[in-house]
PDB file of N, CA and C in Angstrom:
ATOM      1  N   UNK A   1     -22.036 -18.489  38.415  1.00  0.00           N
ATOM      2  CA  UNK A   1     -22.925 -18.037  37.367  1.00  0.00           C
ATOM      3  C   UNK A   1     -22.481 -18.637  36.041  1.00  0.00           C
ATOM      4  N   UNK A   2     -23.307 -19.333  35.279  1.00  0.00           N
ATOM      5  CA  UNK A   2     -23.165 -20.011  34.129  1.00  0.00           C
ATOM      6  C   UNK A   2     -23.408 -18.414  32.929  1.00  0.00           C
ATOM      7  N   UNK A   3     -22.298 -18.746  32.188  1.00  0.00           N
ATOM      8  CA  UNK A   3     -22.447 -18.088  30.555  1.00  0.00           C
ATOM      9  C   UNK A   3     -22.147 -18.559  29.729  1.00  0.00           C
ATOM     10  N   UNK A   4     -23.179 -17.957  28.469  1.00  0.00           N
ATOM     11  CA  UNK A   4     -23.120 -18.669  27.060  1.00  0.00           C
ATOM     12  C   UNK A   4     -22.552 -17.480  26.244  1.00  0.00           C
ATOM     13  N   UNK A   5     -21.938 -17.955  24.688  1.00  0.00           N
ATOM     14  CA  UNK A   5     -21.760 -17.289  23.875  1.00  0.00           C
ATOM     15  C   UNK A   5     -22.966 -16.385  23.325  1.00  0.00           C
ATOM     16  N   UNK A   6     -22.578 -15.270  23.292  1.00  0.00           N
ATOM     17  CA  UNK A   6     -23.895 -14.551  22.294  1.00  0.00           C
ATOM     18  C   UNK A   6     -23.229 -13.851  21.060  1.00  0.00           C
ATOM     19  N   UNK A   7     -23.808 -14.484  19.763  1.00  0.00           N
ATOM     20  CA  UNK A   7     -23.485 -13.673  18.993  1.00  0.00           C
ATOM     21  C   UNK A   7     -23.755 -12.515  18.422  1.00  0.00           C
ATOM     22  N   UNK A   8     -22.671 -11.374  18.102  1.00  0.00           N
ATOM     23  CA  UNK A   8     -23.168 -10.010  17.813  1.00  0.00           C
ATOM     24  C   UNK A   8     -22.804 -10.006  16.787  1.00  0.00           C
ATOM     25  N   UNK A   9     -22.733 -11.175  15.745  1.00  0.00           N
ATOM     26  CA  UNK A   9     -22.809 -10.922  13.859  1.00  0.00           C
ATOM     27  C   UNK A   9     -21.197 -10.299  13.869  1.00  0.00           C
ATOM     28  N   UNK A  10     -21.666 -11.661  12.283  1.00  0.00           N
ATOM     29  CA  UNK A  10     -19.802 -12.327  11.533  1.00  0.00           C
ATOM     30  C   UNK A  10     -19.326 -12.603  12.487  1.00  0.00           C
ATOM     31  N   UNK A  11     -19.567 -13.571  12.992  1.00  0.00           N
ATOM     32  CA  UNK A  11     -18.513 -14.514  13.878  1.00  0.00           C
ATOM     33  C   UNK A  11     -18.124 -14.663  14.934  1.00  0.00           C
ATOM     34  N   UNK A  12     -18.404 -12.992  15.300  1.00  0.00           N
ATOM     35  CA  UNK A  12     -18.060 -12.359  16.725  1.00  0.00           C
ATOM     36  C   UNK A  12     -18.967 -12.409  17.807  1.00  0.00           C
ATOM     37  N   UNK A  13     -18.272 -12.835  18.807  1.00  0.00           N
ATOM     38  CA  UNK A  13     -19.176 -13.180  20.062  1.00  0.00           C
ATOM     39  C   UNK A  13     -18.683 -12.561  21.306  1.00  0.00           C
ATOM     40  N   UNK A  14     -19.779 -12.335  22.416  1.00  0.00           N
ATOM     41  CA  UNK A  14     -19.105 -12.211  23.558  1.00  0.00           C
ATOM     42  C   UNK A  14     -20.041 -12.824  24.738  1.00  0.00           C
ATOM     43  N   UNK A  15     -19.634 -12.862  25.997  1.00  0.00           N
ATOM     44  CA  UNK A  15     -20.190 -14.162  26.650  1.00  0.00           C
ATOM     45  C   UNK A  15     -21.438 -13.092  27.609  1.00  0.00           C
ATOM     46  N   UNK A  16     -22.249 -13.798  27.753  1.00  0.00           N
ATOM     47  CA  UNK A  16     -23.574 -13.366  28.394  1.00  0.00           C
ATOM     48  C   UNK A  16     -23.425 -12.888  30.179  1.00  0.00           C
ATOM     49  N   UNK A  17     -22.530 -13.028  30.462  1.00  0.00           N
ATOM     50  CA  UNK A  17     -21.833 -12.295  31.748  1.00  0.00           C
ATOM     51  C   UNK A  17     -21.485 -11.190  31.818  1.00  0.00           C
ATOM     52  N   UNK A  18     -20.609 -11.202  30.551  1.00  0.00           N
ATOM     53  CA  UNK A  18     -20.055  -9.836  30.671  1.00  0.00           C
ATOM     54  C   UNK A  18     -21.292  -8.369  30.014  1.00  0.00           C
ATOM     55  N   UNK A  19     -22.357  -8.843  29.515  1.00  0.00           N
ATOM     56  CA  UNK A  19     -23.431  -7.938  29.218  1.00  0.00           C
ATOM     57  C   UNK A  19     -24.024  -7.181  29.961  1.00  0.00           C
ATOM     58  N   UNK A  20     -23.576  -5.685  30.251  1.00  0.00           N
ATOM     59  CA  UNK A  20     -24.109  -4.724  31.123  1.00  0.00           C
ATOM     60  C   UNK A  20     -25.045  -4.268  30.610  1.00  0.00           C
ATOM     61  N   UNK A  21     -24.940  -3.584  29.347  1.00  0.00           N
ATOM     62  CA  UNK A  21     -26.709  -3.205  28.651  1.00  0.00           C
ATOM     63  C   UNK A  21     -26.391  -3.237  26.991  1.00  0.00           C
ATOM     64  N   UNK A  22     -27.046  -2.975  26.812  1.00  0.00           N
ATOM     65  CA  UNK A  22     -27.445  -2.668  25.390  1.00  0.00           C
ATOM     66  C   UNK A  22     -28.019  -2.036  24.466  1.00  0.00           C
ATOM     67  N   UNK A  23     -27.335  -0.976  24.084  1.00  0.00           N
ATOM     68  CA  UNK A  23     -28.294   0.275  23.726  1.00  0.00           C
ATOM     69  C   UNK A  23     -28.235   0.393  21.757  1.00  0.00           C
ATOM     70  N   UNK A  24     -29.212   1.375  21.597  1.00  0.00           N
ATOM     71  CA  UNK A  24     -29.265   1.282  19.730  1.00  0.00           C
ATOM     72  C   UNK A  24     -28.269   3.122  20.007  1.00  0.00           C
ATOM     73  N   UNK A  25     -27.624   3.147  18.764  1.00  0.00           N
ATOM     74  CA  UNK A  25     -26.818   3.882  18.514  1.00  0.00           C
ATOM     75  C   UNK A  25     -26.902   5.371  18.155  1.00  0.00           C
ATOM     76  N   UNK A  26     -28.783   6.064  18.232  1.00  0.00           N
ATOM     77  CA  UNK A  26     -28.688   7.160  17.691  1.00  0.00           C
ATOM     78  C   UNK A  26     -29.073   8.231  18.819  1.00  0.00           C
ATOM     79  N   UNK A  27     -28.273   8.066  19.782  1.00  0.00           N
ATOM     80  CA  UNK A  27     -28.539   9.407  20.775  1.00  0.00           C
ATOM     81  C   UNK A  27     -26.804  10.024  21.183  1.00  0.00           C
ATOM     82  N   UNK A  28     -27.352  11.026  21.551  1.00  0.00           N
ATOM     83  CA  UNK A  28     -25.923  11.803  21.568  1.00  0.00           C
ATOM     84  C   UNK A  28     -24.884  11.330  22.441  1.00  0.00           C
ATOM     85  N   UNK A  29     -25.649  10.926  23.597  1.00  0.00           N
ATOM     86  CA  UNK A  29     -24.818  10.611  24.718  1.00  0.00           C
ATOM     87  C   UNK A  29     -24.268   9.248  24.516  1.00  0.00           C
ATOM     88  N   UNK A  30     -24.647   8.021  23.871  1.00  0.00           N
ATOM     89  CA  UNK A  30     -24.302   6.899  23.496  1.00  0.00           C
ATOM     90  C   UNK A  30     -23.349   7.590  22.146  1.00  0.00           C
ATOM     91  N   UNK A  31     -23.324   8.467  21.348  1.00  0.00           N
ATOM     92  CA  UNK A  31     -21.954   8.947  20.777  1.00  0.00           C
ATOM     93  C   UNK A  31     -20.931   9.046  21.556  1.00  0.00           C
ATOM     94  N   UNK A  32     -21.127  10.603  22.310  1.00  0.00           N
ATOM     95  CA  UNK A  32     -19.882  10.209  23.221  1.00  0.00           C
ATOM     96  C   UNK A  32     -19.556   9.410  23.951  1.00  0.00           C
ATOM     97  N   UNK A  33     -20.349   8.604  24.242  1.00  0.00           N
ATOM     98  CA  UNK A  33     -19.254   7.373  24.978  1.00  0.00           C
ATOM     99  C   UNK A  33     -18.898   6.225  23.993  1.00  0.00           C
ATOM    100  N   UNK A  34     -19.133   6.133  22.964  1.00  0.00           N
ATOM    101  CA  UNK A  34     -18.170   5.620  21.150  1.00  0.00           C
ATOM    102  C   UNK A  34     -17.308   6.357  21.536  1.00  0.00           C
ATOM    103  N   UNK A  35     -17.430   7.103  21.425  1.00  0.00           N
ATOM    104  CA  UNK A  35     -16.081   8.622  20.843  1.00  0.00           C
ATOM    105  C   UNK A  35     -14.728   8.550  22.338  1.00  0.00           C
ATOM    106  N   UNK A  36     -15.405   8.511  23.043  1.00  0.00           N
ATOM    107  CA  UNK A  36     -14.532   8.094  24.766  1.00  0.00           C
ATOM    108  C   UNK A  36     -13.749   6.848  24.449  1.00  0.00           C
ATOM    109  N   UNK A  37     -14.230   5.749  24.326  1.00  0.00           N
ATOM    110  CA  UNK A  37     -14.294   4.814  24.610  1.00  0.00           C
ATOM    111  C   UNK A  37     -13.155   4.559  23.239  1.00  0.00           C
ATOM    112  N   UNK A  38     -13.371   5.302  22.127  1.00  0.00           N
ATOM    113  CA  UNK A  38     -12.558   5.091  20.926  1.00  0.00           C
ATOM    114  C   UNK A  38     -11.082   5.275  21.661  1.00  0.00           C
ATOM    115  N   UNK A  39     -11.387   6.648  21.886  1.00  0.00           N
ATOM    116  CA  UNK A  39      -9.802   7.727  22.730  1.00  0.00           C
ATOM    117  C   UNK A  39      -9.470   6.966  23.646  1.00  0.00           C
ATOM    118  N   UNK A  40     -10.079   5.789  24.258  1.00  0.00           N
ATOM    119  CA  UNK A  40      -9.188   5.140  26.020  1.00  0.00           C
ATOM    120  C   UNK A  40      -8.601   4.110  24.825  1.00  0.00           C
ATOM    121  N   UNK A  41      -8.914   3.594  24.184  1.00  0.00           N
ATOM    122  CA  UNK A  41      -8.500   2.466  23.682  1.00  0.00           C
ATOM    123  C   UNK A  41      -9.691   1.379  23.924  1.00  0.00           C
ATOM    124  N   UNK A  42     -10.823   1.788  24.424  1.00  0.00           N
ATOM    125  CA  UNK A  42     -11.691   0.101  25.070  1.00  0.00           C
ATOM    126  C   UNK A  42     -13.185  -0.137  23.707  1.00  0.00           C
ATOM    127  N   UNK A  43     -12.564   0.743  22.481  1.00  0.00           N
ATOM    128  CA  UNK A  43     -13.588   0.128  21.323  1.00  0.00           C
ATOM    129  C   UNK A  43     -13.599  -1.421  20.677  1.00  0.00           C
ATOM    130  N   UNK A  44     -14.354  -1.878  20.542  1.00  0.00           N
ATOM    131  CA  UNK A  44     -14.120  -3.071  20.382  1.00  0.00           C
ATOM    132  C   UNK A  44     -14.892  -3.172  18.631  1.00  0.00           C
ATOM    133  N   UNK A  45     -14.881  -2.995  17.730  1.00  0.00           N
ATOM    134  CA  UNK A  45     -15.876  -2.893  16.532  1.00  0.00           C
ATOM    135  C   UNK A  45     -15.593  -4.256  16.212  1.00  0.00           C
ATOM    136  N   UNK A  46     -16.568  -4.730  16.134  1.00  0.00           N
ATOM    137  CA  UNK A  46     -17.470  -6.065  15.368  1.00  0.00           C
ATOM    138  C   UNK A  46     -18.528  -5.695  14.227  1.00  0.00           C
ATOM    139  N   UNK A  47     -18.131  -5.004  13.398  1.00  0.00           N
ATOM    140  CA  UNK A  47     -19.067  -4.290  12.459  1.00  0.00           C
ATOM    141  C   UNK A  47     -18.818  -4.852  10.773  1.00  0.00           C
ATOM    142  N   UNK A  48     -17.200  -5.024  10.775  1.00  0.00           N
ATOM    143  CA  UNK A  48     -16.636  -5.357   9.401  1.00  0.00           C
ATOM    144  C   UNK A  48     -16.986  -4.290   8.397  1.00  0.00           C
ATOM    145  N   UNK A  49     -17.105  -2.751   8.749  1.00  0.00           N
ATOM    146  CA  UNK A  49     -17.265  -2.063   7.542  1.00  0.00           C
ATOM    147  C   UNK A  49     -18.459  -1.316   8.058  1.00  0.00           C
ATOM    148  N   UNK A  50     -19.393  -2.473   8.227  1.00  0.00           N
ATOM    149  CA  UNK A  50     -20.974  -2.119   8.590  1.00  0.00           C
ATOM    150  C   UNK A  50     -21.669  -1.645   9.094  1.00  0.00           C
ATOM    151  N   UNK A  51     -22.860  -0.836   8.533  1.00  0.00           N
ATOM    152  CA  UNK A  51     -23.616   0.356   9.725  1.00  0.00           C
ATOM    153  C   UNK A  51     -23.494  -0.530  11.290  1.00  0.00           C
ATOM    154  N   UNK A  52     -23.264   0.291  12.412  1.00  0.00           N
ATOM    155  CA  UNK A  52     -23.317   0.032  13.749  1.00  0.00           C
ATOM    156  C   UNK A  52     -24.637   0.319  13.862  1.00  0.00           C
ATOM    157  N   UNK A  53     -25.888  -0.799  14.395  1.00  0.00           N
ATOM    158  CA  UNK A  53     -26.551  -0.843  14.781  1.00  0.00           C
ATOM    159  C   UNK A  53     -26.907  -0.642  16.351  1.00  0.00           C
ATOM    160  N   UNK A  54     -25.988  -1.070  17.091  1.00  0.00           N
ATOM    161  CA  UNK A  54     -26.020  -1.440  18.553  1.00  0.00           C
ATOM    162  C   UNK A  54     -24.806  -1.181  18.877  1.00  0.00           C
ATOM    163  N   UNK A  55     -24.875  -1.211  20.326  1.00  0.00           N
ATOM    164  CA  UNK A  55     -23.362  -0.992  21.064  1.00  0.00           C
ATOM    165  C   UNK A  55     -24.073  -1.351  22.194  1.00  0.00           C
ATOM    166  N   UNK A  56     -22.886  -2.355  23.063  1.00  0.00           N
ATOM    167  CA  UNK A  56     -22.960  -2.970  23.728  1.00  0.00           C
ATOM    168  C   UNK A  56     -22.108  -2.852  24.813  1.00  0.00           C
ATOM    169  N   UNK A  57     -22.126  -2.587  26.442  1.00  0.00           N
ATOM    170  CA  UNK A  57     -21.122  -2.366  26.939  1.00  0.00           C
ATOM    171  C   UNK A  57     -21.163  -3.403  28.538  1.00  0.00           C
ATOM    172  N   UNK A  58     -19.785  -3.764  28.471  1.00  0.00           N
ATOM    173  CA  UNK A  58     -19.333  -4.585  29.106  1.00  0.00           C
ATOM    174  C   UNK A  58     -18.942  -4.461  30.657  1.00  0.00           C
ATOM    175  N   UNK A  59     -18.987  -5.489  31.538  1.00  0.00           N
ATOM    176  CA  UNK A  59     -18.409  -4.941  33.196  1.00  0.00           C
ATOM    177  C   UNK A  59     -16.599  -4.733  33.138  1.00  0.00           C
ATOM    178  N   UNK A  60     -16.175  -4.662  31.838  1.00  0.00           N
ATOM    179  CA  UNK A  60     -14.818  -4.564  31.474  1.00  0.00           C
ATOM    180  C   UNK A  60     -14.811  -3.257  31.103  1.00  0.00           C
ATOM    181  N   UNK A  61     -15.990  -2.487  31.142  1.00  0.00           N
ATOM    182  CA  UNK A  61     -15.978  -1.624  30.732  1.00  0.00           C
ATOM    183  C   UNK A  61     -15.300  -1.085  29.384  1.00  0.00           C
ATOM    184  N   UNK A  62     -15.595  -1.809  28.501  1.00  0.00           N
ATOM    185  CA  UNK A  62     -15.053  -1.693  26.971  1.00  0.00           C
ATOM    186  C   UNK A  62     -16.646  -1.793  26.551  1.00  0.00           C
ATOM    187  N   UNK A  63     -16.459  -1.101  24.779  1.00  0.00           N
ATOM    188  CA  UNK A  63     -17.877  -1.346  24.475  1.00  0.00           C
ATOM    189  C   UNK A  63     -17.403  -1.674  23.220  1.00  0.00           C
ATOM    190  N   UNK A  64     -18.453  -2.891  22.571  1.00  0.00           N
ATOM    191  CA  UNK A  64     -18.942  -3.305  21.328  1.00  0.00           C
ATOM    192  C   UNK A  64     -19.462  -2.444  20.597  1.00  0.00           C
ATOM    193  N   UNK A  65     -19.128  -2.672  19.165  1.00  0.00           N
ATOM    194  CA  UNK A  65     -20.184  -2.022  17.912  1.00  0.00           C
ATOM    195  C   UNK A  65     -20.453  -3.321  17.645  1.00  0.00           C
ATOM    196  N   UNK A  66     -21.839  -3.317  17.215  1.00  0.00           N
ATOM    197  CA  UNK A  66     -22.206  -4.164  16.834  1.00  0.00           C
ATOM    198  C   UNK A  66     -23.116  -3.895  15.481  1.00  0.00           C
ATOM    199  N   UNK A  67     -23.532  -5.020  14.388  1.00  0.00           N
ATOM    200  CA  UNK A  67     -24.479  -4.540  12.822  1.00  0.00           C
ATOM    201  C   UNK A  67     -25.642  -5.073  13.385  1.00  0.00           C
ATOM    202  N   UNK A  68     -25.444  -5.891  14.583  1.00  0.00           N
ATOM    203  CA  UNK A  68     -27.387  -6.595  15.016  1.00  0.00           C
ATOM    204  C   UNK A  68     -27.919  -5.579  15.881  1.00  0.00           C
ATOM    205  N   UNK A  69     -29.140  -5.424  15.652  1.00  0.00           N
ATOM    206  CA  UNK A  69     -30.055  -4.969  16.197  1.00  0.00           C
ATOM    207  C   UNK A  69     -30.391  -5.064  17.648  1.00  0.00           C
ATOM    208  N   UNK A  70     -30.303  -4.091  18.774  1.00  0.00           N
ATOM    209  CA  UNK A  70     -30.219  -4.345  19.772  1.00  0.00           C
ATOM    210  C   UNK A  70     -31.408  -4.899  20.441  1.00  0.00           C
ATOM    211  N   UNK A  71     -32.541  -5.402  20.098  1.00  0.00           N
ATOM    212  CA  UNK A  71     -33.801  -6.331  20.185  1.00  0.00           C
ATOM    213  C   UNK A  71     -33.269  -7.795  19.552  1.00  0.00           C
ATOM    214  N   UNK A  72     -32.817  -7.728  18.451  1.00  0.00           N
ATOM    215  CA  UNK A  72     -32.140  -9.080  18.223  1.00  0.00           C
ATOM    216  C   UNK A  72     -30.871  -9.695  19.655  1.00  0.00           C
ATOM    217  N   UNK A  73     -30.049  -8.767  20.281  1.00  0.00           N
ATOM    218  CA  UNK A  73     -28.942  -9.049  20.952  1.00  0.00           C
ATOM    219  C   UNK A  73     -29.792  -9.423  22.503  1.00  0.00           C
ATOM    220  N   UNK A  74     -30.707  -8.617  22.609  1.00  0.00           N
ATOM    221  CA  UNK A  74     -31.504  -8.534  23.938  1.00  0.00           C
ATOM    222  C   UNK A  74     -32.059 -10.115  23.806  1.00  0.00           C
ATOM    223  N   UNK A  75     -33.231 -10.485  22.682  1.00  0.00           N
ATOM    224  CA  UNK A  75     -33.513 -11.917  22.603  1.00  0.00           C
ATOM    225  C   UNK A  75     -32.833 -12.994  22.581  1.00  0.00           C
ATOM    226  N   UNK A  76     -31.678 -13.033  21.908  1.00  0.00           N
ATOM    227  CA  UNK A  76     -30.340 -13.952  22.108  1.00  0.00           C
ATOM    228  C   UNK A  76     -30.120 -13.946  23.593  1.00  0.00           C
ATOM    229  N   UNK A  77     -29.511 -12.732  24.228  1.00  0.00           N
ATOM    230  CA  UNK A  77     -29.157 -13.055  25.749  1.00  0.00           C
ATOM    231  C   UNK A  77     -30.075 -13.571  26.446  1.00  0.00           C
ATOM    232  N   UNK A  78     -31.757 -13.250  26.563  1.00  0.00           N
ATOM    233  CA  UNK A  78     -32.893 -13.903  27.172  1.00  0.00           C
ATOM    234  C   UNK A  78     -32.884 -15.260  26.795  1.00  0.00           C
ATOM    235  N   UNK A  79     -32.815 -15.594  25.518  1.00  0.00           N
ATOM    236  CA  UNK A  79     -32.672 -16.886  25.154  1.00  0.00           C
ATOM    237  C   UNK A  79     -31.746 -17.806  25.870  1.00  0.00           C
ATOM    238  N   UNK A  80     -30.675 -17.366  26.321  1.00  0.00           N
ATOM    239  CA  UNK A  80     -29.521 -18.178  26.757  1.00  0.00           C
ATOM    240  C   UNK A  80     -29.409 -18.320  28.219  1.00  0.00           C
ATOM    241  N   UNK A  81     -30.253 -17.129  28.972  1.00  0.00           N
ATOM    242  CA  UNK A  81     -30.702 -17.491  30.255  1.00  0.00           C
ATOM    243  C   UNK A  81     -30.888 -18.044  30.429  1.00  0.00           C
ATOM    244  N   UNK A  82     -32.764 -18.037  29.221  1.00  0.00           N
ATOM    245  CA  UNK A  82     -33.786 -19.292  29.878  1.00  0.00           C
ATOM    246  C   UNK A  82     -33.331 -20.888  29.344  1.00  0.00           C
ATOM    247  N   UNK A  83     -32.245 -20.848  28.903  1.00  0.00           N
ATOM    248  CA  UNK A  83     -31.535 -22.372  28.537  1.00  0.00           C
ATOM    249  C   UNK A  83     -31.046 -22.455  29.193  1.00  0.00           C
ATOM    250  N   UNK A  84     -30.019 -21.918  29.961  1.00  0.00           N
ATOM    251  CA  UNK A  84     -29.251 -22.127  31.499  1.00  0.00           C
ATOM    252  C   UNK A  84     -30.226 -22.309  32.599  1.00  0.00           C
ATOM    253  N   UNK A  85     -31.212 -22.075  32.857  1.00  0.00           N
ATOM    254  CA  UNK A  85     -31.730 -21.506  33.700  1.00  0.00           C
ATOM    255  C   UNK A  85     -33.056 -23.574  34.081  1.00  0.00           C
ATOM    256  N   UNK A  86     -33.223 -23.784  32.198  1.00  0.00           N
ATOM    257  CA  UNK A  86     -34.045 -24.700  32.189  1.00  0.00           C
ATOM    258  C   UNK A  86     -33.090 -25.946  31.389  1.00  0.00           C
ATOM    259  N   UNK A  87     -32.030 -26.370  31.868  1.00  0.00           N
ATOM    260  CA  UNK A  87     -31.776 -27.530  31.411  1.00  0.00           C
ATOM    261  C   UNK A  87     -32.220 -28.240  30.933  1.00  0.00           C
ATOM    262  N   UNK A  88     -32.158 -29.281  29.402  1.00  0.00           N
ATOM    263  CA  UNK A  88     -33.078 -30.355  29.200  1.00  0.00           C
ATOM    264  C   UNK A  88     -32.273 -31.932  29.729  1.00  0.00           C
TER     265      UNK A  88
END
């Protein structure tokens, strides 16, 4: 299986393999598993300060904060499929 970088804003990237889902940040149950995930040690913040828009969680089972928009992160990863997928 081929993967590309996807960026989740300032710099920070993670590779399109390891993307299990991608959820937006204002329901309870996507808190506690921030709040879990803070306490195991597997937070990963890519935010720099910045409202967390998204959180992103991995087959490493660690999760991203992310400031992009989880429709922005979803189109990036589709994007990088259909470039793997359609070679030029």
């Amino acid at each position: 299986m081929r993967s590309s970088p996807i960026d989740i804003g300032f710099g920070n990237i993670t590779f399109s393999h390891r993307i299990v889902a991608i959820d937006p940040v204002d329901s309870a149950p996507v808190k506690r598993m921030v709040h879990e995930a803070r306490n195991q040690h597997r937070l990963i913040d890519a935010t720099n300060g910045r409202k967390t828009r998204s959180i992103i969680r991995t087959n490493s089972d660690h999760i991203l904060l992310s400031t992009v928009r989880p429709e922005t992160i979803a189109r990036r990863l589709k994007t990088s499929e259909t470039t793997h997928e359609n070679p030029k």
